[in-house]
Protein backbone atom coordinates (compact mmCIF):
# COMPACT_ATOMS: atom_id res chain seq x y z
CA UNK A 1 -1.51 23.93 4.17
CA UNK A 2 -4.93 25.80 4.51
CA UNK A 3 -6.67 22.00 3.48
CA UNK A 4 -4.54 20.74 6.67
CA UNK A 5 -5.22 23.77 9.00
CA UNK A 6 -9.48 22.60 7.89
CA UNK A 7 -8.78 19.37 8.45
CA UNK A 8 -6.71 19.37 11.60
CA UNK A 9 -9.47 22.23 13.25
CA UNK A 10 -12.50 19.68 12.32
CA UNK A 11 -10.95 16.64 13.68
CA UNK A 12 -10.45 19.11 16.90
CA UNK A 13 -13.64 20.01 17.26
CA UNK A 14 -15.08 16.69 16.12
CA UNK A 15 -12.59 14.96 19.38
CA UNK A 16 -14.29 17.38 21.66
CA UNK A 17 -17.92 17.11 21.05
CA UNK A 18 -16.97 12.96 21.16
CA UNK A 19 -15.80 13.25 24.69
CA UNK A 20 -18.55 16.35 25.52
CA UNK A 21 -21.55 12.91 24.28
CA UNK A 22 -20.43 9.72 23.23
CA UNK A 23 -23.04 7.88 22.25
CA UNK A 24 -22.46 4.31 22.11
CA UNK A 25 -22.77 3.95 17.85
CA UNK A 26 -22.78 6.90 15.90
CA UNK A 27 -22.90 5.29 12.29
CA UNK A 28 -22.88 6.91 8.96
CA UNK A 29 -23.91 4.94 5.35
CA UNK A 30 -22.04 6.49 2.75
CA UNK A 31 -23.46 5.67 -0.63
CA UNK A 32 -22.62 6.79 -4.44
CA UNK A 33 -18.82 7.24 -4.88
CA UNK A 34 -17.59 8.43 -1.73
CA UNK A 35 -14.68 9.71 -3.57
CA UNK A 36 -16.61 12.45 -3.80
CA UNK A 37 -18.15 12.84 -0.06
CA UNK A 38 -17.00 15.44 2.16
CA UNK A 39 -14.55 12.85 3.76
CA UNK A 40 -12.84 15.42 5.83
CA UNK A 41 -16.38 16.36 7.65
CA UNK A 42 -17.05 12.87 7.46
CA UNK A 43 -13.76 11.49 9.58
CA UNK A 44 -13.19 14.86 12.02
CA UNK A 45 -16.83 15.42 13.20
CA UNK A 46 -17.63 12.91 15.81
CA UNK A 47 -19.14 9.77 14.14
CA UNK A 48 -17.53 6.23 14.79
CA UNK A 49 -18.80 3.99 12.09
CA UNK A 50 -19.27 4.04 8.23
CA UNK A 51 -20.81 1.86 6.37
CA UNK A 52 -20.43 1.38 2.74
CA UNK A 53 -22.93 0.53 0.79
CA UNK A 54 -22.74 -1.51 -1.35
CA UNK A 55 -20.68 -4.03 -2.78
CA UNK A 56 -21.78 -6.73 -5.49
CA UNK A 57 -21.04 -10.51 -5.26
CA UNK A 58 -21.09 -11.38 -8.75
CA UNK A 59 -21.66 -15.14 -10.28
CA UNK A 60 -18.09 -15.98 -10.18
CA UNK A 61 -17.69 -14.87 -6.72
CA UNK A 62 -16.09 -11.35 -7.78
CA UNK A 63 -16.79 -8.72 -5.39
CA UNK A 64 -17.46 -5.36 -7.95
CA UNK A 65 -18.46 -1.98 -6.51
CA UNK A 66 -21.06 -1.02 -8.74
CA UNK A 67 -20.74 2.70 -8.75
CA UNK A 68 -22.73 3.50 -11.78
CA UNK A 69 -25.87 1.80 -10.53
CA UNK A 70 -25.25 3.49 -7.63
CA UNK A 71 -25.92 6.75 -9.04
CA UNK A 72 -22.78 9.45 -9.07
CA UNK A 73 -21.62 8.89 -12.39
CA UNK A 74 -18.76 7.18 -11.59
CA UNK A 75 -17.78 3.86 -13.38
CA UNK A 76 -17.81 0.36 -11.56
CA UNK A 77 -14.98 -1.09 -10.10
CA UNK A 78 -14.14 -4.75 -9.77
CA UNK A 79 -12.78 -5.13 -6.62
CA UNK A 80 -11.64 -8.57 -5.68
CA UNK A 81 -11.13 -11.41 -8.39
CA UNK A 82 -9.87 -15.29 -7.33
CA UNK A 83 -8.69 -13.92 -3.45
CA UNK A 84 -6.80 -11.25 -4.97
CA UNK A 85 -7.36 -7.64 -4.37
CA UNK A 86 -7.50 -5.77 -8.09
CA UNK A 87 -9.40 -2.66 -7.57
CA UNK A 88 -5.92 0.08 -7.31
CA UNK A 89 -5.30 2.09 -4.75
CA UNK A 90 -7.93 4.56 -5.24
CA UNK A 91 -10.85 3.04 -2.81
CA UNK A 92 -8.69 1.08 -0.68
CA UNK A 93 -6.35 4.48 0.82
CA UNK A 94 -9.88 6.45 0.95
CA UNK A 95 -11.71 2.94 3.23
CA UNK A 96 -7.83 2.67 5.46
CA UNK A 97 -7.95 6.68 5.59
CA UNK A 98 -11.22 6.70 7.47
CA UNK A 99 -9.23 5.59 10.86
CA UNK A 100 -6.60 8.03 10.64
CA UNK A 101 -6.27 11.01 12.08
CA UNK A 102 -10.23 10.30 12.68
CA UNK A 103 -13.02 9.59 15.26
CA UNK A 104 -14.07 6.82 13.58
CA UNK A 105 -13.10 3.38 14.90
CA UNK A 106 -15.18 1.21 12.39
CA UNK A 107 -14.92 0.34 8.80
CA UNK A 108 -18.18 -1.83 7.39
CA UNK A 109 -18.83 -2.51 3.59
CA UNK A 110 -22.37 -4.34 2.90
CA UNK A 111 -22.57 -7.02 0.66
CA UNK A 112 -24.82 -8.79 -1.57
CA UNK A 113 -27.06 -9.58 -3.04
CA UNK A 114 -27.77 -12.07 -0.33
CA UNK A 115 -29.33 -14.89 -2.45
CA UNK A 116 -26.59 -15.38 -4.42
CA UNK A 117 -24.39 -15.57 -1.11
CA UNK A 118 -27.17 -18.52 -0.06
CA UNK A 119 -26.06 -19.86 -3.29
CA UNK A 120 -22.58 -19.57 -2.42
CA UNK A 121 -23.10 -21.09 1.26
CA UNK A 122 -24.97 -23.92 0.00
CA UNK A 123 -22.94 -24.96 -3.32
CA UNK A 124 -19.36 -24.32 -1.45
CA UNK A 125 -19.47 -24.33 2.00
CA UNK A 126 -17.81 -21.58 3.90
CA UNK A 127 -14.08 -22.76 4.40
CA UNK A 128 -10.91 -21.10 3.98
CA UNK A 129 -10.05 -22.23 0.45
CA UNK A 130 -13.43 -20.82 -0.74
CA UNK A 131 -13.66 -18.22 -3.68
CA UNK A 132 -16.36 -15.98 -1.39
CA UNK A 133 -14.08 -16.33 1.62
CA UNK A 134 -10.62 -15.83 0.08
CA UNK A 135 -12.64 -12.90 -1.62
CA UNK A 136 -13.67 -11.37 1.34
CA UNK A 137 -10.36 -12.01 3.15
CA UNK A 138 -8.45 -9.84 0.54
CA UNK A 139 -10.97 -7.01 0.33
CA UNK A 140 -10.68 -7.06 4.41
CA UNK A 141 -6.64 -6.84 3.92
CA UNK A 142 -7.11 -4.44 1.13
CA UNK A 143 -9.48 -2.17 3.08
CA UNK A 144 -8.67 -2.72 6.73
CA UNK A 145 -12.34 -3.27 7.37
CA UNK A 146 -13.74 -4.58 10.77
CA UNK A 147 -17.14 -5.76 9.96
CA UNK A 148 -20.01 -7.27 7.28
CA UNK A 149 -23.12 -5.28 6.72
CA UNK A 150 -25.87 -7.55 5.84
CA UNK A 151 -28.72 -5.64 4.35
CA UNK A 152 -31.14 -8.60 3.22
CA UNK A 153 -34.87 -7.54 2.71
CA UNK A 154 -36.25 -10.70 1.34
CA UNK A 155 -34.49 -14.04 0.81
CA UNK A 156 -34.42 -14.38 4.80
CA UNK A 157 -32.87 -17.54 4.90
CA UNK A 158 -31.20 -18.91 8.45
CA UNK A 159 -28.76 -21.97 7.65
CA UNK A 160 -26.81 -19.74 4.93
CA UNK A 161 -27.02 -16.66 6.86
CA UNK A 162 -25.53 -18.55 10.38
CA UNK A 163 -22.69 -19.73 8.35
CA UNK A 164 -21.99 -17.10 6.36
CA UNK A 165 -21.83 -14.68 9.51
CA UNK A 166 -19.35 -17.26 10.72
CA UNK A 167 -17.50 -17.55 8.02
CA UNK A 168 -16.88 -13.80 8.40
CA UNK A 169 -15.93 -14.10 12.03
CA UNK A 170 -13.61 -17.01 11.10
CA UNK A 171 -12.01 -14.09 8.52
CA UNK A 172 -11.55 -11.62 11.53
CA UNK A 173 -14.14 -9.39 11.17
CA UNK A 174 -17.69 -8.75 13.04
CA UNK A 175 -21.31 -9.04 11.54
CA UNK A 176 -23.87 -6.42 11.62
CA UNK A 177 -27.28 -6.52 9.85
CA UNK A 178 -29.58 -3.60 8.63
CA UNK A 179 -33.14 -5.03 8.59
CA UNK A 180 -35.84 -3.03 8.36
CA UNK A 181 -38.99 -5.59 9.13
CA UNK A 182 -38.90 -9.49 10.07
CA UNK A 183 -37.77 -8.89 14.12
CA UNK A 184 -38.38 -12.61 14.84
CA UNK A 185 -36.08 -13.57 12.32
CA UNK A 186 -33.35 -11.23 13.02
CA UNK A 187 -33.86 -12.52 16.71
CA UNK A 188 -33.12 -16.01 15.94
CA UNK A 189 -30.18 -14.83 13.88
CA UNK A 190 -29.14 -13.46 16.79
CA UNK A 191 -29.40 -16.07 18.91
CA UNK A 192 -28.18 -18.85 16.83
CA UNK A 193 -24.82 -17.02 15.33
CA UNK A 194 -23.95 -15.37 18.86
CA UNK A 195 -24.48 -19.15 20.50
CA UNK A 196 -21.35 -20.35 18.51
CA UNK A 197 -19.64 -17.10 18.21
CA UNK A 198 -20.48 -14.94 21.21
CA UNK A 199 -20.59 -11.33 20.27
CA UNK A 200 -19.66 -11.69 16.74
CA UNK A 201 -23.33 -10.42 15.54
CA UNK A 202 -22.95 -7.29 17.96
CA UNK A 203 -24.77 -4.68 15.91
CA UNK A 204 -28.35 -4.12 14.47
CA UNK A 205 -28.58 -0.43 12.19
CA UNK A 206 -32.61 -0.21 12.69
CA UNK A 207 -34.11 1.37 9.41
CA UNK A 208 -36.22 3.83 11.01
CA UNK A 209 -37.07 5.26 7.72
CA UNK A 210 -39.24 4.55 4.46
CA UNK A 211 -40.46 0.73 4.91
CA UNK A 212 -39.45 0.72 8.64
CA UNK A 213 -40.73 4.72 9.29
CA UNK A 214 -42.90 2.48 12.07
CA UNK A 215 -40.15 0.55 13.92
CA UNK A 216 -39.97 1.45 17.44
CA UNK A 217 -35.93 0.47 18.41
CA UNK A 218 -36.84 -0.26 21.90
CA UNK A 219 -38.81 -3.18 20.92
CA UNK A 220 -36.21 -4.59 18.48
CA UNK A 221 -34.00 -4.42 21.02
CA UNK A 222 -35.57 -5.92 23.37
CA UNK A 223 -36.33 -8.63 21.04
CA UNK A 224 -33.43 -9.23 19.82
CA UNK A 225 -31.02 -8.46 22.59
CA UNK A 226 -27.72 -6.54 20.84
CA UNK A 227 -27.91 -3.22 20.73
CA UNK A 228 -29.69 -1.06 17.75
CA UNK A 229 -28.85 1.74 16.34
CA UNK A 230 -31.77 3.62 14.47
CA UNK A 231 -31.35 5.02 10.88
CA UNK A 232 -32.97 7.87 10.33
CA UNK A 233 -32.40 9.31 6.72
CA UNK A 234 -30.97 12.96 5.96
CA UNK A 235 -32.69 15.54 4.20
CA UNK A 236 -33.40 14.17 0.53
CA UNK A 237 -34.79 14.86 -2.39
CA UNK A 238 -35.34 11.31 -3.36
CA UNK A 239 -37.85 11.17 -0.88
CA UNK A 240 -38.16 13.88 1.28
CA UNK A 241 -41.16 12.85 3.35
CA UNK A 242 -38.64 10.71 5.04
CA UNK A 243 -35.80 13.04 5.41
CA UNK A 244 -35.14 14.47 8.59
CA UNK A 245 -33.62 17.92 9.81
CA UNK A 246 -31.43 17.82 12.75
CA UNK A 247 -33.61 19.00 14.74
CA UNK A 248 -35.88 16.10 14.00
CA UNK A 249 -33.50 13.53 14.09
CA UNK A 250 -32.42 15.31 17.83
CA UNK A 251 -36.25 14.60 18.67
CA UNK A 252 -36.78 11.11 17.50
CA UNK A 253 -32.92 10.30 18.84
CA UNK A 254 -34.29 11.41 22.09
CA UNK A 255 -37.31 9.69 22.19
CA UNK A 256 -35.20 6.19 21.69
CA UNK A 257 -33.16 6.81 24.60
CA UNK A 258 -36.00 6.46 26.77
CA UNK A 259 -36.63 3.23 25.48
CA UNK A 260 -32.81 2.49 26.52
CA UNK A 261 -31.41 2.51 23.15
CA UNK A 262 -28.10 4.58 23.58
CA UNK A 263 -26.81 5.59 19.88
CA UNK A 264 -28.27 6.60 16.73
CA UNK A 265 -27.21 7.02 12.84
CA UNK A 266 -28.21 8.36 9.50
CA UNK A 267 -28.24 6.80 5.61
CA UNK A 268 -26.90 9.43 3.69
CA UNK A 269 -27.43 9.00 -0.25
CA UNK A 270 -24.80 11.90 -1.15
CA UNK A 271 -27.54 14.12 0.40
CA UNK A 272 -25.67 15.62 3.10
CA UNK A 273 -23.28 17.34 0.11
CA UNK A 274 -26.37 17.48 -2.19
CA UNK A 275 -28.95 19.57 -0.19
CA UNK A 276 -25.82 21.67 1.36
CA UNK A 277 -26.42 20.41 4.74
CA UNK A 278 -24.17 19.96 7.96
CA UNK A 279 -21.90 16.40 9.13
CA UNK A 280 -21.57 18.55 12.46
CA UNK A 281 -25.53 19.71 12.80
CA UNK A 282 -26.71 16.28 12.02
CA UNK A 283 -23.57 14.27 14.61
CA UNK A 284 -24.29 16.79 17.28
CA UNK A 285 -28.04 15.94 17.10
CA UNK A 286 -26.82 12.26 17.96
CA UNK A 287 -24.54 13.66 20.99
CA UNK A 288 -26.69 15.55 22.18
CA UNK A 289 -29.86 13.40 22.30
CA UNK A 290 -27.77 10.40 23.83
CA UNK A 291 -26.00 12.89 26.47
């Protein structure tokens, strides 16, 4: 009763400062196990979009979650074998429980790595019968997810990513990238998957952090024509010249709006819980910038 009472007076307060400054994205990565996130801060204080990250494609076309590379200590799940959905009920309530009774409207996963789905694209196709698409059909059933994060940093290439991204539109879902260098590629990527499937690549999360600490969003936006959300990363001890307080983040968020970018979001490596900071500091320094 006193975990529901918590619960119910975060979403409350998460629901007013929403309406109070709505920025257009307010995105979230969630990394490690998220098990073992704060998921009631996570879901009741104003953000509308997580991203997991990340899944594995493996050779055979299984999709695994590999938590223990992902740091945690939690063991890796194989998620989706042969179009069926095998990874319990454990990860699959906690993905379809981010909606309810929640702010957030948007479920991602990422998935790589990206040159084994160029493997994939080229050796198979992209059709409906498919090991990578039955695959990703089921852990979109299994998950209720609404989008595919594609987070490739180097194999850059445009015939497998165009099909792939329609392959996921052709599943149901929407395609969203998280580059961090390369604008004129993303651009054409842009330009050539929106061009057969207007507005399916509708969201660029702008690594504003570590390798892209220089990106200026306004430009990428301009470039490439969608609009961009800037990651800024959390405090962290992994590397904490990049980590930002709120009050940064409020700063830098505010500086992008005048460039016309209109939302903002954070990569958060389990540091939010680690460094015992605040979901509601570090959302209200979105709102607030983008009011």
């Amino acid at each position: 009763m006193l975990h529901f009472a918590k619960s119910s007076l975060l979403l409350t307060f998460g629901l007013l400062l929403a309406v109070h400054a709505a920025p257009q994205v307010s995105s979230l990565f969630i990394f490690k196990d998220p098990a073992t996130s704060d998921n009631d801060a996570i879901k009741t204080t104003g953000f509308d979009t997580v991203v997991t990250f990340a899944l594995n494609i493996q050779s055979n076309g299984d999709i695994l979650y590999p938590l223990s590379a992902l740091g945690g200590g939690s063991p890796d799940v194989l998620l989706v074998s042969d179009g069926s959905y095998v990874g319990g009920s454990k990860y699959a309530d906690l993905m379809k429980s981010y909606k309810i009774d929640s702010t957030i409207k948007r479920v991602e996963a990422t998935v790589g790595p990206y040159s084994l789905i160029q493997q994939f694209v080229s050796n198979n196709g992209t059709g409906a019968s498919t090991v990578l698409y039955r695959n990703l059909a089921a852990l979109k059933a299994a998950w209720n997810l609404d989008a595919i994060n594609n987070d490739d940093e180097e194999t850059y290439d445009m015939q497998s990513t165009v099909a792939f991204a329609a392959m996921v539109g052709a599943i149901g879902l929407k395609y969203s990238a998280a580059p961090y260098t390369n604008i004129d590629y993303w651009a054409e990527a842009v330009t050539k998957i929106n061009s057969q499937s207007p507005d399916l690549f509708d969201r660029v999360y702008l690594q504003c952090y570590d390798g892209g600490a220089g990106n200026d969003p306004g430009q990428w936006q301009t470039a490439l024509g969608i609009p961009i959300t800037p990651i800024l990363w959390v405090v962290n001890s992994a590397k904490p010249i990049y980590g930002k307080t709120p009050e940064q983040a409020q700063s830098l968020f505010a500086q992008y709006k005048a460039e016309g970018v209109s939302g903002g979001g954070y990569w958060n490596n389990y540091d939010i819980e680690q460094q015992n900071s605040s979901y509601i500091d570090y959302f209200e320094a979105i709102g607030s910038a983008f009011t």
